[in-house]
Protein backbone atom coordinates (compact mmCIF):
# COMPACT_ATOMS: atom_id res chain seq x y z
CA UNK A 1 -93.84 -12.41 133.04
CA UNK A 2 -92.50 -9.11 133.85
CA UNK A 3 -93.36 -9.49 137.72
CA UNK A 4 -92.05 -13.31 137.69
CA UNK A 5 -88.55 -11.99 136.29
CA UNK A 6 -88.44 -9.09 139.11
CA UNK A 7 -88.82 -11.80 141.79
CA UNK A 8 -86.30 -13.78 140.08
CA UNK A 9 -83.84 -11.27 140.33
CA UNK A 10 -84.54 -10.07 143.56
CA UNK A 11 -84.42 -13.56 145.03
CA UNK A 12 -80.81 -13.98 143.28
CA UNK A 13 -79.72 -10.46 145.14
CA UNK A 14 -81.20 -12.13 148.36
CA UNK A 15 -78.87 -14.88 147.85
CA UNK A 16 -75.30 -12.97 146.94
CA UNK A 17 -76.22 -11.31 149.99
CA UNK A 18 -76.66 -14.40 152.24
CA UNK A 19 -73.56 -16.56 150.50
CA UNK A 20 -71.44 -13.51 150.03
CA UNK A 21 -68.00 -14.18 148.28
CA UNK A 22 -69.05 -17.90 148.03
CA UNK A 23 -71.39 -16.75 145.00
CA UNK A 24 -68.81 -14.68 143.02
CA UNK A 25 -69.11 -17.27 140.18
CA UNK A 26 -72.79 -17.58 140.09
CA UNK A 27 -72.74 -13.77 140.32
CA UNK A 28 -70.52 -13.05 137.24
CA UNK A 29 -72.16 -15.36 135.41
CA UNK A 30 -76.05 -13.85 136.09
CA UNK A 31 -74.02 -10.28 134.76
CA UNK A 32 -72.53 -11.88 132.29
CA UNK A 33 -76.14 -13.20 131.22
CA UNK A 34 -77.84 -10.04 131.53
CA UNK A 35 -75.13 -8.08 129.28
CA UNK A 36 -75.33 -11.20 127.00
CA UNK A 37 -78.93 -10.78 126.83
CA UNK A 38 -78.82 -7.47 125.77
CA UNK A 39 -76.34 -7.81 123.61
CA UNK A 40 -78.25 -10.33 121.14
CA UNK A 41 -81.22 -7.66 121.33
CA UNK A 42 -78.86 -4.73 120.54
CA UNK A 43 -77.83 -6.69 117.70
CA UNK A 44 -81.27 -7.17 116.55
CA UNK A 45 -82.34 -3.63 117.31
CA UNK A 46 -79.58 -2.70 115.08
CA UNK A 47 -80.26 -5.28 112.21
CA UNK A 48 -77.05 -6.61 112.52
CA UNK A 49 -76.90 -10.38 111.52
CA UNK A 50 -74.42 -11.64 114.13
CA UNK A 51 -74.14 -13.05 117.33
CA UNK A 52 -72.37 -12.06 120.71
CA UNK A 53 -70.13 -14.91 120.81
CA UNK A 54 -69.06 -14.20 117.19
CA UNK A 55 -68.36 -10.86 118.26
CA UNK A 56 -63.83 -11.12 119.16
CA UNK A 57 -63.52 -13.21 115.91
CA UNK A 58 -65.36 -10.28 114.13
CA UNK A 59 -63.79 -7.67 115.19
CA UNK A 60 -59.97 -8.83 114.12
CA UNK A 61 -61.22 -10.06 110.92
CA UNK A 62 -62.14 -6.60 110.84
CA UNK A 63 -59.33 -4.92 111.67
CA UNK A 64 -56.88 -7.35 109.64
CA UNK A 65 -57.07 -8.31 106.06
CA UNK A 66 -56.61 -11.82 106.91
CA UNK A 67 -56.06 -14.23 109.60
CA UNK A 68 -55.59 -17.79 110.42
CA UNK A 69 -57.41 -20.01 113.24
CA UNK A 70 -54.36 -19.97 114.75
CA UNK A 71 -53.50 -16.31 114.67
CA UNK A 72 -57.07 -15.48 115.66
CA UNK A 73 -57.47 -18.09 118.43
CA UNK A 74 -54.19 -16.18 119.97
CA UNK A 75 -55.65 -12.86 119.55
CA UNK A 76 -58.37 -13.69 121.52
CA UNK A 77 -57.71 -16.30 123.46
CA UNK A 78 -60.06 -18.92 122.36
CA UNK A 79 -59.04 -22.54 121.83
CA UNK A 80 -58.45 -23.54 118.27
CA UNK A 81 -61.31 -25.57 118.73
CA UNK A 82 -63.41 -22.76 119.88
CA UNK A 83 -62.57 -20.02 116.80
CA UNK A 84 -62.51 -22.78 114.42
CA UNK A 85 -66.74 -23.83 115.26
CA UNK A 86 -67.68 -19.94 115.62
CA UNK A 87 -65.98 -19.57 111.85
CA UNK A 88 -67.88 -22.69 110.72
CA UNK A 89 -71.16 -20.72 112.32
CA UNK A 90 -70.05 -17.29 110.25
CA UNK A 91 -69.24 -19.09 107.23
CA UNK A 92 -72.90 -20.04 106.89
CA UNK A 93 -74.49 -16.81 107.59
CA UNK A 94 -72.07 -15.52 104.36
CA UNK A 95 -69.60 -13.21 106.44
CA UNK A 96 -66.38 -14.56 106.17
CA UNK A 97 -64.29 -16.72 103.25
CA UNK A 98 -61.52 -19.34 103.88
CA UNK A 99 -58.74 -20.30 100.90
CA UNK A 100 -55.97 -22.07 100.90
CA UNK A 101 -52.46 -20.32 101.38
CA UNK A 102 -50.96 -19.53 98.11
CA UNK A 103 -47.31 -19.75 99.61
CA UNK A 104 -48.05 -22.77 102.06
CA UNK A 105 -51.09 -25.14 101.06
CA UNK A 106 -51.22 -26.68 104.35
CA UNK A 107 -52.46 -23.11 105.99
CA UNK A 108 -55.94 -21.57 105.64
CA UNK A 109 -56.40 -17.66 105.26
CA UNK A 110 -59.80 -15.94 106.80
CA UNK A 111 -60.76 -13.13 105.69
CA UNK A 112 -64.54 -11.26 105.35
CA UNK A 113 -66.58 -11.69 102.53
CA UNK A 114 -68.68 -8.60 101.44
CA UNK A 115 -71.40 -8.88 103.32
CA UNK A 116 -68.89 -9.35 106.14
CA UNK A 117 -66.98 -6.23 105.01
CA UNK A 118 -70.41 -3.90 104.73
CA UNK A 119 -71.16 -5.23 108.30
CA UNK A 120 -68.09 -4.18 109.80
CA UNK A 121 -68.88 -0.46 107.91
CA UNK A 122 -72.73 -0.72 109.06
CA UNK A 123 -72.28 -2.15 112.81
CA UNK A 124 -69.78 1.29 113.68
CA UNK A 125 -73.02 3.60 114.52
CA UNK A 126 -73.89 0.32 117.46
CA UNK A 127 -70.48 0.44 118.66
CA UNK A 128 -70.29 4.03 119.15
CA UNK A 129 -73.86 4.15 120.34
CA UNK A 130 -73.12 1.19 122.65
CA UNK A 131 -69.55 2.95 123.47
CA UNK A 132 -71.68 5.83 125.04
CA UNK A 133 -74.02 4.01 126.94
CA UNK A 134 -71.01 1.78 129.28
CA UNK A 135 -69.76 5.58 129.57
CA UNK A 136 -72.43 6.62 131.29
CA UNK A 137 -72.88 3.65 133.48
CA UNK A 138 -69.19 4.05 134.82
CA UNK A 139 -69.79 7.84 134.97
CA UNK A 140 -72.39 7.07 137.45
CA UNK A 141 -70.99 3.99 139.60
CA UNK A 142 -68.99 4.68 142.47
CA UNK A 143 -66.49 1.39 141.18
CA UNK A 144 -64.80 1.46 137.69
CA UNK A 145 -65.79 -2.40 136.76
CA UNK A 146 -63.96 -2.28 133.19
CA UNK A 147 -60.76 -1.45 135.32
CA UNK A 148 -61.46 -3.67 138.22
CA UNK A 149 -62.23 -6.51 135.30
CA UNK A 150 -58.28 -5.65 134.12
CA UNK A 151 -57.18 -5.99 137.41
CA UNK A 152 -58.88 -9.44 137.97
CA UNK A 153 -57.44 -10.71 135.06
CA UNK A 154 -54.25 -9.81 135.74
CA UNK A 155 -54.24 -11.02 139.18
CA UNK A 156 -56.20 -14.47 138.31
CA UNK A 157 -52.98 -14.64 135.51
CA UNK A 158 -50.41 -14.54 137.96
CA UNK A 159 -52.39 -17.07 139.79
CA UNK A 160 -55.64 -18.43 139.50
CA UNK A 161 -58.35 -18.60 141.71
CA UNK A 162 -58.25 -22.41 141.69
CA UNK A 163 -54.38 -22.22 142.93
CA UNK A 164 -55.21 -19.96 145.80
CA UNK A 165 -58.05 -21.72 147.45
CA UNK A 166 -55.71 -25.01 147.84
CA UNK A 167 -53.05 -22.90 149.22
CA UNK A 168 -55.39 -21.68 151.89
CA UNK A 169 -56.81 -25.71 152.31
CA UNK A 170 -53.04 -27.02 152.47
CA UNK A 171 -52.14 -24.03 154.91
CA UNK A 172 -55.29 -24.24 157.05
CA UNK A 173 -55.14 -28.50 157.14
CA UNK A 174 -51.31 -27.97 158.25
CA UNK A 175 -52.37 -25.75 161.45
CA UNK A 176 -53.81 -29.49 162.35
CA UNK A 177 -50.70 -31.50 162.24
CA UNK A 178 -48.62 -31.56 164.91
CA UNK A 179 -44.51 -32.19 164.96
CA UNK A 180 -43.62 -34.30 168.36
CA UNK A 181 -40.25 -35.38 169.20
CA UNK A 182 -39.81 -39.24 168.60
CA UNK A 183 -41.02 -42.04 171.38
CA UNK A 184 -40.94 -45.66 171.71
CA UNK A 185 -44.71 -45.92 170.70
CA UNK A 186 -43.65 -44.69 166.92
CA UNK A 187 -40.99 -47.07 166.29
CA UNK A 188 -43.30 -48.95 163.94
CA UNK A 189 -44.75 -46.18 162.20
CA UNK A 190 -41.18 -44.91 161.41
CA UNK A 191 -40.40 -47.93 159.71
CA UNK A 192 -43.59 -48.82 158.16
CA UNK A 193 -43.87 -45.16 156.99
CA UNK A 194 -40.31 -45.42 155.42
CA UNK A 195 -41.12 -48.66 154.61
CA UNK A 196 -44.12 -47.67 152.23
CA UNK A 197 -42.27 -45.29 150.14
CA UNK A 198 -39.20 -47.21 149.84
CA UNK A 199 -41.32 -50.05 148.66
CA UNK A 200 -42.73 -48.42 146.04
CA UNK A 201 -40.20 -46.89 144.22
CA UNK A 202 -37.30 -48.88 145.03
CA UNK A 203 -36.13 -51.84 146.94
CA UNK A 204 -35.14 -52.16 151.08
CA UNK A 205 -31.40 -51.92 151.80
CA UNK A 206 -29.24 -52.95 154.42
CA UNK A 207 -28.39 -49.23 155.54
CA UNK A 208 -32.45 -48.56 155.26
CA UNK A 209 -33.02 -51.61 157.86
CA UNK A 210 -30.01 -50.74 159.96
CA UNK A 211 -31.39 -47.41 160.73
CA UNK A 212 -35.44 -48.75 160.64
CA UNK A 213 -35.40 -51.46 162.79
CA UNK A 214 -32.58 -49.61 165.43
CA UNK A 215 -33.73 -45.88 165.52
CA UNK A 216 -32.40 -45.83 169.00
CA UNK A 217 -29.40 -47.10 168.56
CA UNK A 218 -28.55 -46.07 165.25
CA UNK A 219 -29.72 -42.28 165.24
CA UNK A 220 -30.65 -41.31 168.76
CA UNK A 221 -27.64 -42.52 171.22
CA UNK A 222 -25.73 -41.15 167.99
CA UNK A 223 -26.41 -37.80 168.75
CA UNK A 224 -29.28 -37.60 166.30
CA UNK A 225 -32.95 -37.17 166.24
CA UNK A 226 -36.16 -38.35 165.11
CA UNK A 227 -39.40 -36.41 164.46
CA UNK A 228 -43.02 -37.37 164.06
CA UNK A 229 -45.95 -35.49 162.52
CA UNK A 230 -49.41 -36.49 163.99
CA UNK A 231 -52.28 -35.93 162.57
CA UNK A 232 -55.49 -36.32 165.06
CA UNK A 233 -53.17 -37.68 167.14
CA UNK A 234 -52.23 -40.59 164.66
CA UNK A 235 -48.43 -40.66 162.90
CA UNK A 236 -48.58 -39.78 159.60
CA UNK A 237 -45.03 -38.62 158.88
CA UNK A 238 -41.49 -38.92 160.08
CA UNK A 239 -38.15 -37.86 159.51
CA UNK A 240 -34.69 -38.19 161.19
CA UNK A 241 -31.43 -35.63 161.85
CA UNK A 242 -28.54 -38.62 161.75
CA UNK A 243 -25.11 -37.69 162.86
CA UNK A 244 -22.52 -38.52 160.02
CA UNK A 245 -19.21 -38.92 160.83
CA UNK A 246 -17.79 -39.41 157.76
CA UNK A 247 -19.09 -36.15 156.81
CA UNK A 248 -18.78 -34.19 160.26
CA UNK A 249 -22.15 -33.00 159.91
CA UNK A 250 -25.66 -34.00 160.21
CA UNK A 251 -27.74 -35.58 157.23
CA UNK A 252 -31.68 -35.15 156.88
CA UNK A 253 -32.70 -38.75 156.04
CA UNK A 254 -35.42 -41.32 156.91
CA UNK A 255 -38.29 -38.44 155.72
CA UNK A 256 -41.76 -40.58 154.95
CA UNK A 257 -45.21 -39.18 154.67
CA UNK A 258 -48.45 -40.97 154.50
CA UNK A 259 -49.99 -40.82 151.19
CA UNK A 260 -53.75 -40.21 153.18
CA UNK A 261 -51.76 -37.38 154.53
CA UNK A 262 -49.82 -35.65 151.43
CA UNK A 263 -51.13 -32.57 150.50
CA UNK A 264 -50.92 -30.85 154.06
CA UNK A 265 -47.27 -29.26 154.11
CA UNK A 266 -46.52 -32.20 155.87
CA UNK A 267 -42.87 -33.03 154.50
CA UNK A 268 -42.40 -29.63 154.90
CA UNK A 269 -42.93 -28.61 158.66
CA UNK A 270 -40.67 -31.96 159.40
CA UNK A 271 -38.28 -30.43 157.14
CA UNK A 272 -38.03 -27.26 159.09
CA UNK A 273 -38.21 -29.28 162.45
CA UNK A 274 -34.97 -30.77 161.32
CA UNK A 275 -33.33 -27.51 159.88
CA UNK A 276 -34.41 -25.81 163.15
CA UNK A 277 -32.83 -28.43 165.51
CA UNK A 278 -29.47 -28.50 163.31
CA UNK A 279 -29.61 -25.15 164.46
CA UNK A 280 -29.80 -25.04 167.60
CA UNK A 281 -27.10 -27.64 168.03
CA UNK A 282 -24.95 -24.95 165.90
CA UNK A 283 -24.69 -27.07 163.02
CA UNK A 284 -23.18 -25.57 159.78
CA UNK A 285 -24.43 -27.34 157.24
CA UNK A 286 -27.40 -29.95 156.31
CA UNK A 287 -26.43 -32.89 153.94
CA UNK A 288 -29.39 -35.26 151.76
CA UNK A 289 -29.56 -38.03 149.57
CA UNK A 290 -32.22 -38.46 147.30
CA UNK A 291 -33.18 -39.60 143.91
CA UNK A 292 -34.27 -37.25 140.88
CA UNK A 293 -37.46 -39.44 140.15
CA UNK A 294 -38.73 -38.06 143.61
CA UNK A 295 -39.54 -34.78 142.02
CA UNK A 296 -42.10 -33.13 144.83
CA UNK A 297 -39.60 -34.54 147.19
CA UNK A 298 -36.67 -32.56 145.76
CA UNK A 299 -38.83 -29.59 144.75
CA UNK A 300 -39.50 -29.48 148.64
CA UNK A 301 -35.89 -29.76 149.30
CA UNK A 302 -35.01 -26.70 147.65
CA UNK A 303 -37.91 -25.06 149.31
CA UNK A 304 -36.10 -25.64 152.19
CA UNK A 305 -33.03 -24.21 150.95
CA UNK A 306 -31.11 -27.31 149.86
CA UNK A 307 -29.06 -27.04 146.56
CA UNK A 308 -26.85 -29.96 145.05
CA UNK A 309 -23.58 -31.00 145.81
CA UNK A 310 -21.25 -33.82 144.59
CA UNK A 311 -20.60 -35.38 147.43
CA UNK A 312 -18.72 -39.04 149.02
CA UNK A 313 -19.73 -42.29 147.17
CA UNK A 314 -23.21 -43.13 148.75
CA UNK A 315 -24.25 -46.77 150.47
CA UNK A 316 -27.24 -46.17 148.67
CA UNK A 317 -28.14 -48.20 145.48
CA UNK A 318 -30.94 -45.67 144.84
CA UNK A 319 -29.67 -42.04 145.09
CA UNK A 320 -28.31 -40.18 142.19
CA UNK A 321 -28.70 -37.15 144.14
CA UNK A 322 -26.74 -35.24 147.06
CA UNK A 323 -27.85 -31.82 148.19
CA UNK A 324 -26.66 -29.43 150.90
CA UNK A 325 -28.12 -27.22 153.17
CA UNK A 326 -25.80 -24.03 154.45
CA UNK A 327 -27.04 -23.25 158.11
């Protein structure tokens, strides 16, 4: 058995070496088995009646008169659901009691029962015993791993790991879309695009089919412009710089992205193609309509830099929204 485990282990090591980073989960768990492991046979070694995973609920209930699930559950956070089976588990083996709230019969109070209380006395001697032993592992590693654990934490609490690896996916998938200045051959992606979104949410109006069905003539021999995003070649967003009169400035309109394509920082690069080309034409200021129930699409605006503004009455039925852009 002994020999079978040793392979086992070294065949794991084999692996984390091959995979690398790609096994950090399968590798904290395996620790996090081992130390578990040894835990439950300290505990037995110790004649100590409790288990590791009772071991955070144990230890406030030991260092507080009384608790409730909720207070405990936020002291170590657990679920409610979670501290509330583990005290179901230690109410059994006799360690802890549970009555009502004298003050407020709606709230449980936990507290230990005797044999709870003579554990927490008895168990001391394995803490400090156990205290001494992680001391001399960190003594002799080169890495502090209870500090590096704090720093995890803390890191994976600002942001988890989860959050990061899409970042990386949208950021890497964007490097494959490409923003192209607008041609004849996308006149009927720029409407259908437009069309698709507009559809969805709201109805077609006569200033969306104006500018739709006439990009030339309504945005380009204007002075305006029209960008595409292609995506292995195929046009999977759009979104126009129109010259407003009325305004004496530029408006960032007609913006459409596939929903096959969201997810890609799509809306965004066509965003900046716009802001960048307002630019360079020594434009001031940006000006958008847009409509509040278009959340990512406003959250994206003020990535961009847009705030809101109260601006003319609108020819839009839709828009409950103006935003501006300072250049």
């Amino acid at each position: 058995m002994t020999n079978y485990v040793t392979s086992y282990i070294i065949s794991l090591m084999e692996l984390f070496k091959r995979a690398g980073k790609m096994a950090m989960g399968t590798r904290v768990r395996f620790l996090s088995e081992q130390i578990g492991q040894d835990a439950a046979e300290i505990y037995r070694v110790y004649e100590n009646d409790i288990q590791p995973k009772w071991f955070p609920v144990f230890y406030v209930l030991s260092n507080e008169e009384q608790n409730t699930v909720t207070s405990i559950a936020e002291a170590i956070g657990h679920s409610h659901a979670s501290v509330s089976k583990i005290l179901t588990e230690m109410s059994k083996a006799g360690l802890v009691l549970e009555k009502t709230d004298s003050q407020d019969r709606r709230r449980t109070k936990i507290t230990l029962s005797k044999k709870g209380k003579d554990l927490s006395e008895k168990i001391e001697r394995q803490y400090a015993d156990v205290n001494e032993a992680i001391e001399q592992i960190s003594a002799q590693a080169t890495n502090n791993l209870w500090a590096a654990i704090e720093e995890w934490e803390y890191l994976l609490g600002q942001k988890s790991l989860l959050s990061r690896v899409l970042e990386i996916k949208k950021r890497r998938e964007s490097m494959d879309v490409k923003i192209v200045a607008y041609q004849p051959k996308y006149k009927e992606a720029f409407y259908k695009l437009n069309e698709e979104w507009i559809s969805k949410y709201f109805t077609m109006e006569k200033p969306d089919r104006d500018a739709l069905e006439n990009p030339e003539s309504y945005i380009l021999k204007k002075g305006g412009s029209i960008f595409v995003a292609l995506l292995n070649g195929e046009p999977v967003g759009v979104c126009a710089l129109i010259k407003r009169e009325d305004l004496g400035c530029y408006e960032l309109a007609k913006m459409a992205v596939s929903p096959k394509a969201q997810g890609k920082s799509i809306g965004f690069l066509l965003g900046q193609a716009i802001v960048e080309k307002a630019r360079e034409m020594g434009e001031q200021r940006l000006f958008l309509e847009s409509n509040t129930i278009l959340k990512p699409a406003i959250r994206l605006y003020e990535k961009l830099g847009f705030v809101k503004v109260v601006g003319p009455p609108t020819p839009y039925d839709r828009c409950n929204i103006q935003m501006e852009l300072k250049l």
